[in-house]
Protein backbone atom coordinates (compact mmCIF):
# COMPACT_ATOMS: atom_id res chain seq x y z
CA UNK A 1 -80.21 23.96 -158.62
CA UNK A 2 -79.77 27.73 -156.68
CA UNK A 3 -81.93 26.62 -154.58
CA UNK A 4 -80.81 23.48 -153.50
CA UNK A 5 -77.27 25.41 -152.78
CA UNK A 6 -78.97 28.08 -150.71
CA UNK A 7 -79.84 25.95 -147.64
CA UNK A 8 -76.75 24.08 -148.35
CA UNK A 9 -75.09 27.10 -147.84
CA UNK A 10 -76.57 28.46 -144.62
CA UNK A 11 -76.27 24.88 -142.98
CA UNK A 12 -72.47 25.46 -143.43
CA UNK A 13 -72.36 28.87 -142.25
CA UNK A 14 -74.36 28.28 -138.89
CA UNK A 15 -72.12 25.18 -137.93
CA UNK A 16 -68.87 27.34 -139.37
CA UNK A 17 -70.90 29.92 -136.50
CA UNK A 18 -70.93 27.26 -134.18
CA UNK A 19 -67.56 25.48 -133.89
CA UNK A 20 -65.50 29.63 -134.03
CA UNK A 21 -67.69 29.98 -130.53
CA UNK A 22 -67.18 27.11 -129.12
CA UNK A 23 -63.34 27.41 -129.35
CA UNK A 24 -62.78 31.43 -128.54
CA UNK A 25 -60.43 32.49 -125.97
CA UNK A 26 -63.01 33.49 -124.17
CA UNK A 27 -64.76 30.34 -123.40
CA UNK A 28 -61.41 28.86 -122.97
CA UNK A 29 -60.61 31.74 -120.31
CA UNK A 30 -64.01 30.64 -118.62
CA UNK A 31 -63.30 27.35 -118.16
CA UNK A 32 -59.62 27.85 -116.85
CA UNK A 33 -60.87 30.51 -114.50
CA UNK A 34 -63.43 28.05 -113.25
CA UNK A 35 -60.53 25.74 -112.24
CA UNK A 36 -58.32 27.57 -111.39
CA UNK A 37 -60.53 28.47 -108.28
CA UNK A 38 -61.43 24.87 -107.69
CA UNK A 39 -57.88 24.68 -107.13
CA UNK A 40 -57.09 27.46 -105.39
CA UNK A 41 -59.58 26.36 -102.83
CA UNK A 42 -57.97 23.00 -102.75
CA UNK A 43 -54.43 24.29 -101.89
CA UNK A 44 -55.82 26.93 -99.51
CA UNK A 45 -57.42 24.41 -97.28
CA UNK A 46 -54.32 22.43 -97.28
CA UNK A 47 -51.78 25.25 -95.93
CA UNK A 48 -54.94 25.86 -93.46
CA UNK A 49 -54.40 22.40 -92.04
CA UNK A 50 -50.60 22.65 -92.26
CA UNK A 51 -50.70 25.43 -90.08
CA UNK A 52 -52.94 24.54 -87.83
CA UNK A 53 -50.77 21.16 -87.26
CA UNK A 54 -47.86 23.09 -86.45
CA UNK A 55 -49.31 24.86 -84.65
CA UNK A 56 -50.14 21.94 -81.97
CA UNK A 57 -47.71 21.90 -79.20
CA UNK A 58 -46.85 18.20 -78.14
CA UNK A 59 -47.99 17.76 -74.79
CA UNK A 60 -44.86 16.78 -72.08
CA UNK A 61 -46.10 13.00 -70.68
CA UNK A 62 -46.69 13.18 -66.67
CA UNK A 63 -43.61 10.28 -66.39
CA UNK A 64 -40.87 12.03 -67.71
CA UNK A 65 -38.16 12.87 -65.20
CA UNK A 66 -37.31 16.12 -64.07
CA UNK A 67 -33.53 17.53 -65.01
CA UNK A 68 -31.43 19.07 -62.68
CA UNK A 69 -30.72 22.01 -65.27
CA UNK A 70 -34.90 22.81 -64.75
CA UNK A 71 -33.99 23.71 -61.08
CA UNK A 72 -31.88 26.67 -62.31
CA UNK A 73 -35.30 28.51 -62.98
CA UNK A 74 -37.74 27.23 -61.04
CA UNK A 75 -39.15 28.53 -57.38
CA UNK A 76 -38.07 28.03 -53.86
CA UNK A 77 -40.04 27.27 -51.43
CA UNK A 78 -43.92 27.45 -51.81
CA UNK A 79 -47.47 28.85 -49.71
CA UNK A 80 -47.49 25.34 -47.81
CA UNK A 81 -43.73 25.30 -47.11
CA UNK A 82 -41.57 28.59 -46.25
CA UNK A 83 -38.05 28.84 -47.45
CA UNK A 84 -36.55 30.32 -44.31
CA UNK A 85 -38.13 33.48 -43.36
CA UNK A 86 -39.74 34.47 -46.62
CA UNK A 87 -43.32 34.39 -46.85
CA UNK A 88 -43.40 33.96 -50.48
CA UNK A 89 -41.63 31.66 -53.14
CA UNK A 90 -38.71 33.07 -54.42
CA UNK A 91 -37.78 32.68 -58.29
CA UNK A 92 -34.16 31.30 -59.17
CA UNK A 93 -32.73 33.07 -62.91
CA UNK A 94 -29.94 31.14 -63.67
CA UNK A 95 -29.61 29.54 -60.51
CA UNK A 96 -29.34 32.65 -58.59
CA UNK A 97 -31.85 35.00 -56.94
CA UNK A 98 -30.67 38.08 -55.27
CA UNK A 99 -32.64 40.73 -52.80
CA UNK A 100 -32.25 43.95 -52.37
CA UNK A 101 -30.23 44.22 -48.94
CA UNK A 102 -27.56 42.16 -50.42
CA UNK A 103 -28.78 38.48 -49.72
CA UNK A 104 -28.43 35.38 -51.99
CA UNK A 105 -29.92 32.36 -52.87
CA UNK A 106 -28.39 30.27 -55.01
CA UNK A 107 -28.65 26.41 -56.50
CA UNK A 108 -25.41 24.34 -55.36
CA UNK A 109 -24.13 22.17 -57.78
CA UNK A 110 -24.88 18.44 -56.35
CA UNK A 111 -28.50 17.14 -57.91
CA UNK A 112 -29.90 13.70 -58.61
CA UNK A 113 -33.40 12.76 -60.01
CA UNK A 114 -35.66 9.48 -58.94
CA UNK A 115 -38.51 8.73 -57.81
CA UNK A 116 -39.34 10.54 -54.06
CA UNK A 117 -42.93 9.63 -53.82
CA UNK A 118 -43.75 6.22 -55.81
CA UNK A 119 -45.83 7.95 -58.57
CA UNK A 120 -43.68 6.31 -61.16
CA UNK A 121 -42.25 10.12 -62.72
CA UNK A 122 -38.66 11.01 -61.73
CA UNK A 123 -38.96 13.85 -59.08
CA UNK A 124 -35.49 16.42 -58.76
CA UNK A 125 -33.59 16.90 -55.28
CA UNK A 126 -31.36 19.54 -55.06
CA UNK A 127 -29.44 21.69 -52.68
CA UNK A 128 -29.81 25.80 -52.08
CA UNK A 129 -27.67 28.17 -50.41
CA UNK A 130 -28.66 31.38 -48.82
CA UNK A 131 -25.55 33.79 -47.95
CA UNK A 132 -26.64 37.34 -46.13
CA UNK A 133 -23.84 38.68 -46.74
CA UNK A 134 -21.97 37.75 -43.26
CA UNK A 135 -20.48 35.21 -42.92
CA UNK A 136 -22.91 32.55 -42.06
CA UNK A 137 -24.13 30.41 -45.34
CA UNK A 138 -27.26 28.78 -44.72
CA UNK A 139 -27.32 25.08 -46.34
CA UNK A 140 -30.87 23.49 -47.42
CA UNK A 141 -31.44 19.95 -48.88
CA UNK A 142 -34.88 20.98 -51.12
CA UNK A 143 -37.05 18.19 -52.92
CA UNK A 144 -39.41 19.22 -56.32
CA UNK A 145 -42.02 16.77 -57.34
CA UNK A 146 -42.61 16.05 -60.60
CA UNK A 147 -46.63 17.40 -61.53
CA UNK A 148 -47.39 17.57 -65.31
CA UNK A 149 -43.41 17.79 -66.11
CA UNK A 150 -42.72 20.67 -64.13
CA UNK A 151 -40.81 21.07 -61.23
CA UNK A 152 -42.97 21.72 -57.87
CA UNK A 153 -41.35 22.91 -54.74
CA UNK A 154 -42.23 19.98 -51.70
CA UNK A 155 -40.02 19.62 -49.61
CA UNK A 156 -36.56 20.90 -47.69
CA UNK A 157 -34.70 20.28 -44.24
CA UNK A 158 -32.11 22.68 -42.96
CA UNK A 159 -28.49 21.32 -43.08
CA UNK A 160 -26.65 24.01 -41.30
CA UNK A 161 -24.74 26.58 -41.53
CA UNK A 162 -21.30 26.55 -43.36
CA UNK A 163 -21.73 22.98 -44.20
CA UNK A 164 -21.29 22.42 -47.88
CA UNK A 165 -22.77 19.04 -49.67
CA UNK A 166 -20.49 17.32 -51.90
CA UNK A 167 -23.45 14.63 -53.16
CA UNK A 168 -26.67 13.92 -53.53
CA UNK A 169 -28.09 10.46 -54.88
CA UNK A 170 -31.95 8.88 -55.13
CA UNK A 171 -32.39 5.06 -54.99
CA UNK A 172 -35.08 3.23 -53.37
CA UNK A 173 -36.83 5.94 -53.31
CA UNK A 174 -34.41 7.72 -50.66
CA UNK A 175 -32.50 10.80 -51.13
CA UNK A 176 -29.09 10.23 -49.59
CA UNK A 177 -26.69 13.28 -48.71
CA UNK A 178 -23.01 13.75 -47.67
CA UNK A 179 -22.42 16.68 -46.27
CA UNK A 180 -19.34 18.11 -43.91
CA UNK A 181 -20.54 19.50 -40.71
CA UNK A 182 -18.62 19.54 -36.93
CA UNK A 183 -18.92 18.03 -33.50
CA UNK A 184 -20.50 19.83 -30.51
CA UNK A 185 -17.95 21.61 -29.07
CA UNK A 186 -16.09 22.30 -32.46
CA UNK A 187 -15.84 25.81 -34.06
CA UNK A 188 -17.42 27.22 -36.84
CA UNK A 189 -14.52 27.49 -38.56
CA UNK A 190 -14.25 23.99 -38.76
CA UNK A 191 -15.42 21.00 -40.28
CA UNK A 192 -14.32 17.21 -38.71
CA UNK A 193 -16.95 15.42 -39.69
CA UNK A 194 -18.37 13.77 -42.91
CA UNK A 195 -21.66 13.10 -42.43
CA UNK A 196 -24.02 10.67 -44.71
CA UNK A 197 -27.93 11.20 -44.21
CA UNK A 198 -30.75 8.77 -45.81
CA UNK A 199 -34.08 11.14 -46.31
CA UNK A 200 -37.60 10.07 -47.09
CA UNK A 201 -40.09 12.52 -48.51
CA UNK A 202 -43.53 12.06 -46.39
CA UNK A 203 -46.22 14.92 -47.33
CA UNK A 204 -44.06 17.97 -47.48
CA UNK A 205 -41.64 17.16 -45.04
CA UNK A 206 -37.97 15.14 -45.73
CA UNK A 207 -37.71 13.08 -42.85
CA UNK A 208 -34.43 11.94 -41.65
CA UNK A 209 -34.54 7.75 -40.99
CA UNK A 210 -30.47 7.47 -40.29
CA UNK A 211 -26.89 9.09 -40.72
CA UNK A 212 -23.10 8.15 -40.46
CA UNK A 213 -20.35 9.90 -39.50
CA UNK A 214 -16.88 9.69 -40.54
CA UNK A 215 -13.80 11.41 -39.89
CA UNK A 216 -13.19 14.53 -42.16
CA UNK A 217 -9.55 15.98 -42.08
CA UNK A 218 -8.25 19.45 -43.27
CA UNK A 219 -11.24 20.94 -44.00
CA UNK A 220 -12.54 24.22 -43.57
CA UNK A 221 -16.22 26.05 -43.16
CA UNK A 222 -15.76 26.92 -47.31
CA UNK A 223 -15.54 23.65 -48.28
CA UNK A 224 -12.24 23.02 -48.98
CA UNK A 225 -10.83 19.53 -47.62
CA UNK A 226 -7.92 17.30 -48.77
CA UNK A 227 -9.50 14.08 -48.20
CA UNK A 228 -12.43 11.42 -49.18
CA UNK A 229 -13.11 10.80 -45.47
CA UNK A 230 -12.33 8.14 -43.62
CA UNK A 231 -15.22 5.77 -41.96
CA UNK A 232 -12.19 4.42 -39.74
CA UNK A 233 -14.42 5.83 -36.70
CA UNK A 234 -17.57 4.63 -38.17
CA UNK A 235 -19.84 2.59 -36.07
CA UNK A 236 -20.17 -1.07 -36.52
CA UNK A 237 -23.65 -1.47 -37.97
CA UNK A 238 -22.69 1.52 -40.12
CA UNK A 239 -25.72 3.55 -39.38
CA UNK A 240 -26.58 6.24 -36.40
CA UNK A 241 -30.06 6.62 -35.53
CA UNK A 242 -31.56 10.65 -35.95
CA UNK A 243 -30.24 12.13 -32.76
CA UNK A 244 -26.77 13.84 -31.84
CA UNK A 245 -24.02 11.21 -32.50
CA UNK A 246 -21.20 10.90 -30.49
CA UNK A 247 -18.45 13.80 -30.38
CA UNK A 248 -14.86 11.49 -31.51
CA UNK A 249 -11.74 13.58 -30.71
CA UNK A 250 -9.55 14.11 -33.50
CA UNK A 251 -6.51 12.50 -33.57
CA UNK A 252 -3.13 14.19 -33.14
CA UNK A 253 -0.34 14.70 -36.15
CA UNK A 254 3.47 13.81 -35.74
CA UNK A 255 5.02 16.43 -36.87
């Protein structure tokens, strides 16, 4: 009978042996540890891709349109096309770009977007003044193209001096100005004329294709004047060919 219960015994003891290892901390530790890092891998690849997603700037499409505001930082003139005199582009900061001998450049107000050159993305025309600090203030009608959503300097045609632009439109593929100006034998001082010019951007060049002229009263070389025009004097087909128009006296008040 002992020996029956010796075996019996020992069997007991060894499984007893068995099952205590089986569930120590220990082997529990191992197998948390062990996924714990599966999982830790996991969650580290993920914030990998996370931040490399955010990371991805969204690329600007080639057909957006410009905005006017984009011209208040952007360059004048360009190595294929001189703005006035200086050999390089000039950089506008907030519309405004100042050298060292006291002359200005600065964006005028009036700006429309469209399409200048039939590429289907909206290009920006705008208008820049240039004061030296005299008193002549230079006037230039400037076109950008749209390339890759950024402005690009093109274009530009001198308007005069002292002759402020009160609009600027694109349709058709035509930029179309009004701008005051004077007759031949008027003074600088002053401004009698309304004038309404139809550009076309070919290459790097805005060529003129017509212009009207229209009476402009009580207006001065700084832009002040305290009418909308009148097209009274206008021609009848509405439109003057490129060339000098015709010098209209200005008619007399009652007082």
């Amino acid at each position: 009978m002992r020996r029956k219960l010796v075996p019996v015994v020992a069997l007991s003891m060894v499984c007893l042996l068995v099952a205590t290892t089986a569930c120590s901390p220990g082997s529990r530790k191992k197998r948390n540890r062990s996924a714990d890092g599966s999982t830790g891998t996991a969650a580290k690849r993920d914030d990998v891709d996370t931040a490399t997603t955010r990371a991805t700037p969204t690329p600007r499409r080639t057909g957006d349109q410009l905005a006017c505001v984009e011209l208040r930082n952007t360059r004048v003139g360009s190595r294929k096309v001189r703005y006035r005199e200086y050999a390089a582009p000039i950089r506008l900061v907030d519309g405004r770009w100042s050298d060292r001998d006291g002359t200005t450049v600065e964006l005028q107000r009036p700006c429309a977007v469209g399409d200048l050159d039939s590429d289907g993305a909206g290009d920006a025309i705008g208008v820049v003044m240039l004061d030296g600090g005299g008193t002549g203030r230079f006037f230039t009608l400037a076109a950008w193209r749209n390339v890759d959503g950024e402005p690009d300097y093109q274009a530009q045609v001198d308007l005069g001096d002292r002759t402020p632009v009160e609009s600027v439109s694109v349709r058709g593929g035509r930029a179309t100005v009004v701008y005051l100006t004077r007759s031949t034998n008027s003074p600088m001082a002053e401004l009698n004329i309304r004038r309404t010019a139809v550009y076309q951007l070919r290459g790097t060049s805005l060529a003129k294709l017509s212009h009207t002229d229209a009476r402009a009263t009580e207006a001065s070389a700084d832009g002040d004047t305290a009418d909308s025009g009148d097209t009274a004097d206008s021609p009848d087909d509405g439109t003057v060919p490129d060339g000098n128009s015709p010098t209209r006296k200005r008619k007399s008040r009652s007082r």
